[in-house]
C-alpha atoms as a PDB file:
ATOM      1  CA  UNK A   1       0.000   0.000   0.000  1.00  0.00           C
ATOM      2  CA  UNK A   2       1.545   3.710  -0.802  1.00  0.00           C
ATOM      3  CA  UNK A   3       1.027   6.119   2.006  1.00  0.00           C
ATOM      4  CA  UNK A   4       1.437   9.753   2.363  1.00  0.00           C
ATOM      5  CA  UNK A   5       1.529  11.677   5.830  1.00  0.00           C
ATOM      6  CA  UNK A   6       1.844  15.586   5.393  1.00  0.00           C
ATOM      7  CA  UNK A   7       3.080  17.499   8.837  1.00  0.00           C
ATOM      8  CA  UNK A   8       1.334  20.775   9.799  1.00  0.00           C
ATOM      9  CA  UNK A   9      -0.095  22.820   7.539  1.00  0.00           C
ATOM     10  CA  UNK A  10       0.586  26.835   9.031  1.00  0.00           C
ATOM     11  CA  UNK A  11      -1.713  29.626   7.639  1.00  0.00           C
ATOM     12  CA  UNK A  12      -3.104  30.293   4.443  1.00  0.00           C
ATOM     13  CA  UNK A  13      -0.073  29.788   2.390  1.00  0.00           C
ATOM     14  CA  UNK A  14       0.520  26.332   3.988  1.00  0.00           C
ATOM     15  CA  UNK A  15      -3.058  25.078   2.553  1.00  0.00           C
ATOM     16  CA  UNK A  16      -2.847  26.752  -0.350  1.00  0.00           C
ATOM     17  CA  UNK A  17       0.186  24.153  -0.929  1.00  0.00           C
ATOM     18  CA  UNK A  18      -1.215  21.410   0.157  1.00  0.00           C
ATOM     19  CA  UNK A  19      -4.086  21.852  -1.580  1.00  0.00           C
ATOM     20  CA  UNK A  20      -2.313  22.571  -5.045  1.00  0.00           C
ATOM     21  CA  UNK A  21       0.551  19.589  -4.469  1.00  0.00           C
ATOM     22  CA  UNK A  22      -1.389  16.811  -2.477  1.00  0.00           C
ATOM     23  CA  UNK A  23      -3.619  15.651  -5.672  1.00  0.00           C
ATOM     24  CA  UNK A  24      -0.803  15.782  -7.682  1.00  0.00           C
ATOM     25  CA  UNK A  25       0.866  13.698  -5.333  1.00  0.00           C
ATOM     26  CA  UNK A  26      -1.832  11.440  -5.171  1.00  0.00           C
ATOM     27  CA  UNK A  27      -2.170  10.992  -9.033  1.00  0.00           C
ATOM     28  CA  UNK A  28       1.605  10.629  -9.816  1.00  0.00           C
ATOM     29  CA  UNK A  29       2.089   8.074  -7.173  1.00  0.00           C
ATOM     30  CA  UNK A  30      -1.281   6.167  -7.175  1.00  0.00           C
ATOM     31  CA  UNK A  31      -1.545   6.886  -3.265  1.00  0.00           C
ATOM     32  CA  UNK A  32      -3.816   4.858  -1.082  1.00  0.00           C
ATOM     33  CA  UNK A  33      -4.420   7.010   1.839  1.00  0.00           C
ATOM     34  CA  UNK A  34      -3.389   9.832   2.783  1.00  0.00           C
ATOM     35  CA  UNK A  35      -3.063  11.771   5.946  1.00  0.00           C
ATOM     36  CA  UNK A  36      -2.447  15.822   6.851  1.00  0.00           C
ATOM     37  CA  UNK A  37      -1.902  17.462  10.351  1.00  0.00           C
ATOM     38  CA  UNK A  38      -4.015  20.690   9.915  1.00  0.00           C
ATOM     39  CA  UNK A  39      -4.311  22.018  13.630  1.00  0.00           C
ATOM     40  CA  UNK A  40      -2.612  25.342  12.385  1.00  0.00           C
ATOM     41  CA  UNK A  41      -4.371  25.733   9.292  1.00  0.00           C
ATOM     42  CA  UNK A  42      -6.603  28.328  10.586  1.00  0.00           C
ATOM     43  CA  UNK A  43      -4.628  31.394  10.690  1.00  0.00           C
ATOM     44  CA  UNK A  44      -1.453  29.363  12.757  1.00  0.00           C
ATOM     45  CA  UNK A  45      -4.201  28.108  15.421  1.00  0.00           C
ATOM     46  CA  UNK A  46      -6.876  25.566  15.014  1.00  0.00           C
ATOM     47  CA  UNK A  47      -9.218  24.612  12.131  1.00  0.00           C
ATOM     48  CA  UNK A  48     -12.214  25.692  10.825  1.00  0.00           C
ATOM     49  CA  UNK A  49     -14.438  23.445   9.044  1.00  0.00           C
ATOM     50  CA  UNK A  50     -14.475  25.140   5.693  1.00  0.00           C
ATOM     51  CA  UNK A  51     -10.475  24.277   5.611  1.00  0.00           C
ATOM     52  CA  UNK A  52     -11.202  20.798   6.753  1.00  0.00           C
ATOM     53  CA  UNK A  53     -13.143  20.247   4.609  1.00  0.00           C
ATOM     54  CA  UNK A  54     -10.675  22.016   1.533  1.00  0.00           C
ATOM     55  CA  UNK A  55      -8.024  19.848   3.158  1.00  0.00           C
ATOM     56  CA  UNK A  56     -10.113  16.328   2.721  1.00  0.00           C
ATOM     57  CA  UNK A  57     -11.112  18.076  -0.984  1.00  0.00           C
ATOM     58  CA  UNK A  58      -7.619  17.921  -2.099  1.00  0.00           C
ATOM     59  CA  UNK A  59      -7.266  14.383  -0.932  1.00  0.00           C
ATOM     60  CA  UNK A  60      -6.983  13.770   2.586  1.00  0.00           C
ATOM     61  CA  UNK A  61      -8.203  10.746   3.943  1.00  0.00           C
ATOM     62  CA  UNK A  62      -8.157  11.837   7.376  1.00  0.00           C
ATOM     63  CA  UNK A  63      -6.805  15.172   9.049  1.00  0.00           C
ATOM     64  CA  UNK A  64      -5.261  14.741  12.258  1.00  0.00           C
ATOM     65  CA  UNK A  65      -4.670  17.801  15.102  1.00  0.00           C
ATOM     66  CA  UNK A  66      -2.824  18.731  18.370  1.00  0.00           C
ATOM     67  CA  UNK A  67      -2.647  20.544  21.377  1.00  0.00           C
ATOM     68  CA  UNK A  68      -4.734  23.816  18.931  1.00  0.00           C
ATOM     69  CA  UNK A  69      -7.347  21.374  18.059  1.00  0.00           C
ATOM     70  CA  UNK A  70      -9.724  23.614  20.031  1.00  0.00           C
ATOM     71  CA  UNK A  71      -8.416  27.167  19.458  1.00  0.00           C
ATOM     72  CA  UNK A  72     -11.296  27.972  17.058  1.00  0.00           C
ATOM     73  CA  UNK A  73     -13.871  27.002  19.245  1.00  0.00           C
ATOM     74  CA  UNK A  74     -16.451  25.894  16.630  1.00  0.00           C
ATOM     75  CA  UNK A  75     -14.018  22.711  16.158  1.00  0.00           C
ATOM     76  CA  UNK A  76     -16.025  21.590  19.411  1.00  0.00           C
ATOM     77  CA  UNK A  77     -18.950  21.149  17.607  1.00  0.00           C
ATOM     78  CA  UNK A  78     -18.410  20.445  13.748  1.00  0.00           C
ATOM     79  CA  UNK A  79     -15.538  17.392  14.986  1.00  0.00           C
ATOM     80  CA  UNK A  80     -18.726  15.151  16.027  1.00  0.00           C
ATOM     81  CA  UNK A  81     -20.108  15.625  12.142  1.00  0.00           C
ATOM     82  CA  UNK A  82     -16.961  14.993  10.670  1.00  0.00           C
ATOM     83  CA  UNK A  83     -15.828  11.630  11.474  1.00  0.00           C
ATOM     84  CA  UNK A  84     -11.967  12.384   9.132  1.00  0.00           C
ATOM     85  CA  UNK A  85     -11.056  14.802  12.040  1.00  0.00           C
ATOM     86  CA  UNK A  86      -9.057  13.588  14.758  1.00  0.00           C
ATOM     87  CA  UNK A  87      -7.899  15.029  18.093  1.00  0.00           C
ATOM     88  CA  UNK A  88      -5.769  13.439  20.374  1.00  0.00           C
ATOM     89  CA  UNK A  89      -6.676   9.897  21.887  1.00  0.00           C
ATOM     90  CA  UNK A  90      -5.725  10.881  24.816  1.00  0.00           C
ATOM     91  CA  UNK A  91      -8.051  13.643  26.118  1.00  0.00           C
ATOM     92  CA  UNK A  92     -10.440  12.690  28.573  1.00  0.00           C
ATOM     93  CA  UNK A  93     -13.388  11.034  28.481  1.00  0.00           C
ATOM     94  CA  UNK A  94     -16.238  12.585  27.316  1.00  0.00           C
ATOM     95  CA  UNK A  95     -13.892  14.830  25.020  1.00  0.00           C
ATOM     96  CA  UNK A  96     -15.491  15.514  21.660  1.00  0.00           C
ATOM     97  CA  UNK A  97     -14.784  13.658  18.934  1.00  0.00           C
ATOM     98  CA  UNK A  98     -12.328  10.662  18.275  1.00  0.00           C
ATOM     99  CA  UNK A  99      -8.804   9.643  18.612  1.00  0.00           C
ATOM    100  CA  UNK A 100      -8.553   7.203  16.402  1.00  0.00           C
ATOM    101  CA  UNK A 101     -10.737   5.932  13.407  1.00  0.00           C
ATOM    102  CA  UNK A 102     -10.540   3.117  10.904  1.00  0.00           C
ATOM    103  CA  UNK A 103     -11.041   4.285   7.439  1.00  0.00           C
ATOM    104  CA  UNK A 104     -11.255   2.558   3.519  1.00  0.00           C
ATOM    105  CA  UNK A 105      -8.128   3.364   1.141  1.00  0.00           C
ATOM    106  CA  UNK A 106      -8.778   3.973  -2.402  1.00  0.00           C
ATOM    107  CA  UNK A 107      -7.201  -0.001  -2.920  1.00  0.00           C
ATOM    108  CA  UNK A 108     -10.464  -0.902  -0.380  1.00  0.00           C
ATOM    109  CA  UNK A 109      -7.615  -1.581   2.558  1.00  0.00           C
ATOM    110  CA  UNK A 110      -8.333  -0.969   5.931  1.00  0.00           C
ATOM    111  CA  UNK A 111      -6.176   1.898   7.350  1.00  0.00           C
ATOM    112  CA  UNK A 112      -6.429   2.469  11.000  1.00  0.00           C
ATOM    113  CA  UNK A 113      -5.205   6.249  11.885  1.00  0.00           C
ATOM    114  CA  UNK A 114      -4.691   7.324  15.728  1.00  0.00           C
ATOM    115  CA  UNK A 115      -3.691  10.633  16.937  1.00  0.00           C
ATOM    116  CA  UNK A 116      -1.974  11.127  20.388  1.00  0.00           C
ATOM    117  CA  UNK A 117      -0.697  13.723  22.155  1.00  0.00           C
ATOM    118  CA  UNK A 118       2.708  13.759  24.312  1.00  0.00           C
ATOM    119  CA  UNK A 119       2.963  15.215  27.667  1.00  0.00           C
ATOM    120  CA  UNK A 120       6.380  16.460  28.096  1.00  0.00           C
ATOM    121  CA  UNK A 121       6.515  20.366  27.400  1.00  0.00           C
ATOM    122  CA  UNK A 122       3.242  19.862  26.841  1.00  0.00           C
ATOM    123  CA  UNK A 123      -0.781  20.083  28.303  1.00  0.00           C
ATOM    124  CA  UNK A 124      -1.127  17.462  30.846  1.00  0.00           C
ATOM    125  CA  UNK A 125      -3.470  15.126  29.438  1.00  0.00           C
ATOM    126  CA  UNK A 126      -4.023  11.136  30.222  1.00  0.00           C
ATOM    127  CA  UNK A 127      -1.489   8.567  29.782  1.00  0.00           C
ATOM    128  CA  UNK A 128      -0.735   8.193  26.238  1.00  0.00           C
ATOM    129  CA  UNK A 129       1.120   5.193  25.915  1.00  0.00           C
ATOM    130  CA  UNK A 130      -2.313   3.049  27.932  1.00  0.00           C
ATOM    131  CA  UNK A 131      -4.569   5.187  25.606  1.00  0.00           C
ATOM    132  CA  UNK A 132      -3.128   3.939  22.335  1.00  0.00           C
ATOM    133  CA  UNK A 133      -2.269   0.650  23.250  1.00  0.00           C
ATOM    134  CA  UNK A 134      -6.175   0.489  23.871  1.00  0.00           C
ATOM    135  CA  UNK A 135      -6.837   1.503  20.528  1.00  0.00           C
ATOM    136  CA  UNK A 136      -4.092  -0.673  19.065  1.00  0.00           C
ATOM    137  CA  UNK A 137      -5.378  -4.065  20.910  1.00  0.00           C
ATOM    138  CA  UNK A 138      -8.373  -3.485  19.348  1.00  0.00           C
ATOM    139  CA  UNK A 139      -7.620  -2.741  15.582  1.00  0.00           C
ATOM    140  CA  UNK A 140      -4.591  -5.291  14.850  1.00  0.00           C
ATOM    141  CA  UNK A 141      -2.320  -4.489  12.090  1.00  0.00           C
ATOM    142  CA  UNK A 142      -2.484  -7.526   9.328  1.00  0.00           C
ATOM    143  CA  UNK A 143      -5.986  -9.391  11.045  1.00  0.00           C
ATOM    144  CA  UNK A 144      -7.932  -6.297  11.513  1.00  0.00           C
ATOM    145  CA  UNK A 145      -6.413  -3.636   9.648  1.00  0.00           C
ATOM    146  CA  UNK A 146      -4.114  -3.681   6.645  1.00  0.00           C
ATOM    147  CA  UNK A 147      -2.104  -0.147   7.960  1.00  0.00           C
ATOM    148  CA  UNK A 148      -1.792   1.666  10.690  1.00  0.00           C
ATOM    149  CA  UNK A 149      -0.922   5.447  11.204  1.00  0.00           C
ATOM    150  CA  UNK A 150       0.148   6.877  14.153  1.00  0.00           C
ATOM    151  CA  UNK A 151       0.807  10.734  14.824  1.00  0.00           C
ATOM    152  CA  UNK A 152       2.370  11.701  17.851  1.00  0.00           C
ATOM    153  CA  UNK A 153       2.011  15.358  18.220  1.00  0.00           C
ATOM    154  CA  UNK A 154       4.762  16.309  21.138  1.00  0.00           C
ATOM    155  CA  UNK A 155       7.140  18.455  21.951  1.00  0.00           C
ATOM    156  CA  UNK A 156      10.518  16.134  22.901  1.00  0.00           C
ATOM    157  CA  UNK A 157      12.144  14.652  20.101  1.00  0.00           C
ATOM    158  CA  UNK A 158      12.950  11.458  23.003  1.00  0.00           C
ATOM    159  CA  UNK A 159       9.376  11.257  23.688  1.00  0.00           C
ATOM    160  CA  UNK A 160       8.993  11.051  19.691  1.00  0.00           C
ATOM    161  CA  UNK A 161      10.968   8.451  19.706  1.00  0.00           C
ATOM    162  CA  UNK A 162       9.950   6.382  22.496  1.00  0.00           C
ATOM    163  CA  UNK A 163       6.920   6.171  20.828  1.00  0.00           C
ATOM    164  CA  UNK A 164       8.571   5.139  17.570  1.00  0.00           C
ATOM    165  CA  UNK A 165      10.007   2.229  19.434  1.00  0.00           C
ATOM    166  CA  UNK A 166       7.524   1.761  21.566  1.00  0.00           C
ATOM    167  CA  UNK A 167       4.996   0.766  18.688  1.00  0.00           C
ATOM    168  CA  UNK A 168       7.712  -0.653  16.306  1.00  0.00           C
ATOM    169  CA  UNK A 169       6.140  -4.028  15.039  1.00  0.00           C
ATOM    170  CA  UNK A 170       2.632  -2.971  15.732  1.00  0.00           C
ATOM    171  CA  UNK A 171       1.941  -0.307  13.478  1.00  0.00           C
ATOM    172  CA  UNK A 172       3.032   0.497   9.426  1.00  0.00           C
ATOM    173  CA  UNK A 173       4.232   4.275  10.262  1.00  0.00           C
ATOM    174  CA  UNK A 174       4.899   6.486  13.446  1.00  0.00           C
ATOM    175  CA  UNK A 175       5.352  10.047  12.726  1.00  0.00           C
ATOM    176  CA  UNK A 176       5.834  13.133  14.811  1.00  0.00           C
ATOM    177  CA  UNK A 177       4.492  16.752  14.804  1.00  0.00           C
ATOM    178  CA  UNK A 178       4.248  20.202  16.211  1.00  0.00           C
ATOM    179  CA  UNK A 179       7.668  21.026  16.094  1.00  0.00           C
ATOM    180  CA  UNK A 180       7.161  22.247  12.262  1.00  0.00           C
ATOM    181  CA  UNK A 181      11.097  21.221  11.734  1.00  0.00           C
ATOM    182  CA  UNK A 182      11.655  18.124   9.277  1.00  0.00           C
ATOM    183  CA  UNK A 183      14.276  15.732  10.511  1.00  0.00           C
ATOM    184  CA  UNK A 184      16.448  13.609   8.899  1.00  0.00           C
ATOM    185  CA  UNK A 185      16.085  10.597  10.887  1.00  0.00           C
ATOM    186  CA  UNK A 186      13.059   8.973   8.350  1.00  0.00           C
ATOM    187  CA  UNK A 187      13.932   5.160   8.214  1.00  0.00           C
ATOM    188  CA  UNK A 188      12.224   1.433   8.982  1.00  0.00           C
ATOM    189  CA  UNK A 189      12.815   0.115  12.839  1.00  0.00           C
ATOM    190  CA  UNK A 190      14.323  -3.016  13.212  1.00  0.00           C
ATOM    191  CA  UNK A 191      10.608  -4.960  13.490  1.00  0.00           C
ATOM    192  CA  UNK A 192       9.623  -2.861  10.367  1.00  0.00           C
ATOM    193  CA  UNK A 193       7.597  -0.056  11.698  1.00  0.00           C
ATOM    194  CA  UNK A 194       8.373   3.506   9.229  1.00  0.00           C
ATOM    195  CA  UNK A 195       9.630   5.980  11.838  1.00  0.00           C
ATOM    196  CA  UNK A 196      10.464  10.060  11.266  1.00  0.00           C
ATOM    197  CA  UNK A 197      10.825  12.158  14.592  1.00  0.00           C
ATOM    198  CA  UNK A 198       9.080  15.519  13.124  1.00  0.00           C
ATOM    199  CA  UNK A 199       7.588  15.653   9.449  1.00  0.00           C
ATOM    200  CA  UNK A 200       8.169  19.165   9.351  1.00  0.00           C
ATOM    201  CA  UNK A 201       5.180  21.669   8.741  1.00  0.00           C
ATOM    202  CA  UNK A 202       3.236  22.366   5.404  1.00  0.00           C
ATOM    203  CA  UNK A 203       4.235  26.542   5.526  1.00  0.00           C
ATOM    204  CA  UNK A 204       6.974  29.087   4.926  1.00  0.00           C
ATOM    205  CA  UNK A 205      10.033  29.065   6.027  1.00  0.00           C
ATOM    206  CA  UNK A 206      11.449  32.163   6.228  1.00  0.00           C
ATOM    207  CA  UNK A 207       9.410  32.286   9.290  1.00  0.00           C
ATOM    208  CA  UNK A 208      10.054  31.240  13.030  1.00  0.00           C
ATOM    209  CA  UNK A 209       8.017  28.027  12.580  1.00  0.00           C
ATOM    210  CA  UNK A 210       5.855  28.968  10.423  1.00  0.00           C
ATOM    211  CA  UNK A 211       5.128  32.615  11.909  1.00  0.00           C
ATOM    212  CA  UNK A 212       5.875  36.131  10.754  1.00  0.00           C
ATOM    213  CA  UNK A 213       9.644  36.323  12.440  1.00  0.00           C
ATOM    214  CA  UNK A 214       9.734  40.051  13.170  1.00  0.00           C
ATOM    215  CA  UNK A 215       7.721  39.663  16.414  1.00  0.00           C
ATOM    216  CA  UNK A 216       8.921  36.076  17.950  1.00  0.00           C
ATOM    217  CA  UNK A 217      12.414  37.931  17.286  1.00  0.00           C
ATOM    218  CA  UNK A 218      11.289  41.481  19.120  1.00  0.00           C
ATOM    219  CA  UNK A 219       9.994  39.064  21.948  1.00  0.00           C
ATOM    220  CA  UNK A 220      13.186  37.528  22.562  1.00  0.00           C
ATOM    221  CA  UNK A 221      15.254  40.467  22.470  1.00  0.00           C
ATOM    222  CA  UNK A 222      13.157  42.894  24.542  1.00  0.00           C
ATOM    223  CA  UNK A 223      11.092  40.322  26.797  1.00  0.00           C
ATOM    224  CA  UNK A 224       8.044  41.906  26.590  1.00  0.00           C
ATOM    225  CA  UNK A 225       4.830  40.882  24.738  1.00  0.00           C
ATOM    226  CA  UNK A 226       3.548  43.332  21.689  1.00  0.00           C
ATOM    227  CA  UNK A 227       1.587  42.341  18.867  1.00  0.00           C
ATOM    228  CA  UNK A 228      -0.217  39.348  17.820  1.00  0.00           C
ATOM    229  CA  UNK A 229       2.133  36.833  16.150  1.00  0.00           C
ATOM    230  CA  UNK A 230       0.612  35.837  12.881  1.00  0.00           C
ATOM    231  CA  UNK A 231       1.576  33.575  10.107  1.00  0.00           C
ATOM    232  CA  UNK A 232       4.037  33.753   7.674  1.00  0.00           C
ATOM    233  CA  UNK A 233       3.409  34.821   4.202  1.00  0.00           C
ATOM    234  CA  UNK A 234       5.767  33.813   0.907  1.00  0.00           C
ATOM    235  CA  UNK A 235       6.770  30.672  -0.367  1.00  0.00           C
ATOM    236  CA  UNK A 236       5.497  27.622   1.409  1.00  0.00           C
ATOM    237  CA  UNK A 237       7.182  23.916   1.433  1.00  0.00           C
ATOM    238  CA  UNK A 238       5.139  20.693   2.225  1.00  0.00           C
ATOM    239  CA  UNK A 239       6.659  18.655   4.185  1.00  0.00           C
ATOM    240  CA  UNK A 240       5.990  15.013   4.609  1.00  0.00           C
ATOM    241  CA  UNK A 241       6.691  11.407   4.016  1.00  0.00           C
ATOM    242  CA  UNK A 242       5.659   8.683   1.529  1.00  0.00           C
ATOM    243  CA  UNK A 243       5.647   5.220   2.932  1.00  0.00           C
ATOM    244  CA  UNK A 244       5.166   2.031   1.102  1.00  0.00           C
ATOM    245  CA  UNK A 245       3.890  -1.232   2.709  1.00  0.00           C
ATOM    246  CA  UNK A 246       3.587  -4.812   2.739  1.00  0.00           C
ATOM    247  CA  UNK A 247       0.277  -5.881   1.324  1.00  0.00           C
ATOM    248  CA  UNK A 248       0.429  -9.028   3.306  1.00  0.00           C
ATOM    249  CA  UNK A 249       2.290  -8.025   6.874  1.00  0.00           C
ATOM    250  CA  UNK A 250       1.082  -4.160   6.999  1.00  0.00           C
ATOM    251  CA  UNK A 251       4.790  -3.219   7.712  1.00  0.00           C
ATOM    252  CA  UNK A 252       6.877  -1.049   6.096  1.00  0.00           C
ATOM    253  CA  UNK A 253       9.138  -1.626   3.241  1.00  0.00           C
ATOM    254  CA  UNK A 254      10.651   1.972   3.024  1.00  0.00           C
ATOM    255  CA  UNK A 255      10.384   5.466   3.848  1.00  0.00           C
ATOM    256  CA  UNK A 256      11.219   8.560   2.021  1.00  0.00           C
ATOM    257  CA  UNK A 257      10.971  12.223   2.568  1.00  0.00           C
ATOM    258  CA  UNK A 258       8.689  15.177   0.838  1.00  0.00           C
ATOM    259  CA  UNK A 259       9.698  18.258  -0.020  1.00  0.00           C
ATOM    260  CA  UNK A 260       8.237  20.364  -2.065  1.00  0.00           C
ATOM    261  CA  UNK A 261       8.641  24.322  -3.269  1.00  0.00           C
ATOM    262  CA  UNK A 262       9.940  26.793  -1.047  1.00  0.00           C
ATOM    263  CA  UNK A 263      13.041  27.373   0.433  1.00  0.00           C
ATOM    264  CA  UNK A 264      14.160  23.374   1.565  1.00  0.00           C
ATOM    265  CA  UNK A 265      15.642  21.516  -0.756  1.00  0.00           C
ATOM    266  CA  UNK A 266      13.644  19.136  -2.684  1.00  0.00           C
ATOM    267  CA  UNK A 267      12.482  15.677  -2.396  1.00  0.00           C
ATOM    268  CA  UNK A 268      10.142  13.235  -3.455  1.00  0.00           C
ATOM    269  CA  UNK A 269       9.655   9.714  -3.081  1.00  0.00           C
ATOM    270  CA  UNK A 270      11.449   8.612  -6.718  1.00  0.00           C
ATOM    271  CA  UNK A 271      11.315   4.586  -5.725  1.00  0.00           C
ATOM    272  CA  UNK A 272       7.392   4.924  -7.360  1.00  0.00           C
ATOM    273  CA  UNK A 273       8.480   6.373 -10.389  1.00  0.00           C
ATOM    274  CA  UNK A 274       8.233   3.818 -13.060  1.00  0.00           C
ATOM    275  CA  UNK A 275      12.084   2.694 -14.101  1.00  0.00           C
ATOM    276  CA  UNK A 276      13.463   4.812 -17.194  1.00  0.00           C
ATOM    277  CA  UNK A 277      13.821   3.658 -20.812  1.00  0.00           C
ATOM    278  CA  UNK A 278      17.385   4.465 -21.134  1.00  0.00           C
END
């Protein structure tokens, strides 16, 4: 199965790529499923449902969120109608919404997608690692699911990666998000789970994380709050990964970056292409 998970998209000019470069994406490389992180989609905090719903128009499969999920407070209501948003697993009971959902791929696969939240640096919420293994006993990879795609939104690279090894052998992919910085660590653990620390964020660049820089910068220098940090405007990169699995285990055969416009150096997932004639 061909996978493709897209890290968070920041602001207008991070949807604006996505939604111009994920159905090419999907046509050039016959993609299955595919998932995007849009909790800063809506102006750098939260979603709206008109951009969910422009996000699963270009392609998405199933939009997975964070620790903004609820900064535009009409996510509280629209998430119960709109069964391709995720928030975290881990919020408490009684939380809107779901944190994890089984969904049909365009090959008729099952694809099992959960969403989790760390707690280091981060909002206190309950135990992660008891929430998803709840989810994960129940929805098997290769009896009752063919994939399995887990986003770890946190702030520690370690915790990141605990998770990574954590669920290595139990799941096709593990990726993690909110730090809007791609790493370089993308690669298939030892029991054949796809792994990548951060997928980077779907926004500009010339940007502290995907904000305007002249105020983060001002901040820092003078210690004092001023105006409202915004997004960043100009050229945008998506960020991502493309994943391809084993029809018959559910595990991961390779990984591979994506990178596209911007300022980042390019890079797209060329083992698809179909071999040259010279």
């Amino acid at each position: 199965m061909r996978l493709i998970v897209l890290g968070d998209v920041v602001g207008r000019v991070g949807r604006q790529a996505v939604t111009t470069h994920l159905p090419r994406l999907i046509e050039r490389y016959s993609i299955d499923f595919a998932v995007v992180n849009g909790e800063n989609s809506a102006g750098g905090f939260g979603i709206s449902e008109v951009i969910l719903q422009s996000l699963l128009d270009a392609g998405a499969d199933a939009v997975t969120t964070g620790n903004h999920v609820w900064d535009q407070r009409e996510a509280l209501v629209f998430i119960e109608r709109q069964p391709r948003m995720l928030r975290p697993i881990n919020y408490p009971r009684g939380t809107p919404g779901a944190g994890a959902a089984m969904y049909t791929a365009r090959n008729g696969a099952r694809v099992l997608v959960a969403n989790v939240m760390g707690r280091t640096f981060m909002e206190a919420l309950d135990d992660p690692v008891r929430t998803l293994d709840a989810a994960l006993d129940v929805h098997r990879l290769g009896s009752e699911v063919d994939a399995a795609i887990v986003d770890v939104h946190a702030e520690a690279t370690s915790e990141k990666q605990v998770f990574g090894h954590l669920l290595d052998g139990r799941v096709s992919l593990v990726v993690g998000t909110h730090t809007h910085c791609p790493t370089a660590d993308h690669r298939v653990l030892p029991n054949g789970t796809a792994f990548i620390t951060d997928l980077g964020m779907c926004g500009a660049y010339d940007s502290v994380i995907g904000m305007e820089k002249d105020e983060p910068m001002r901040r820092m220098v003078e210690r004092v709050p001023g105006q409202r940090i915004g997004p960043a405007g100009g050229p945008a990169t998506v960020c991502g990964v493309a994943v391809d699995t084993d029809d018959k285990t559910g595990l991961a055969n390779w990984i591979a970056p994506i990178r596209i416009g911007g300022d980042l150096d390019p890079a797209l997932p060329t083992l698809w292409d179909p071999p040259s004639d010279e």
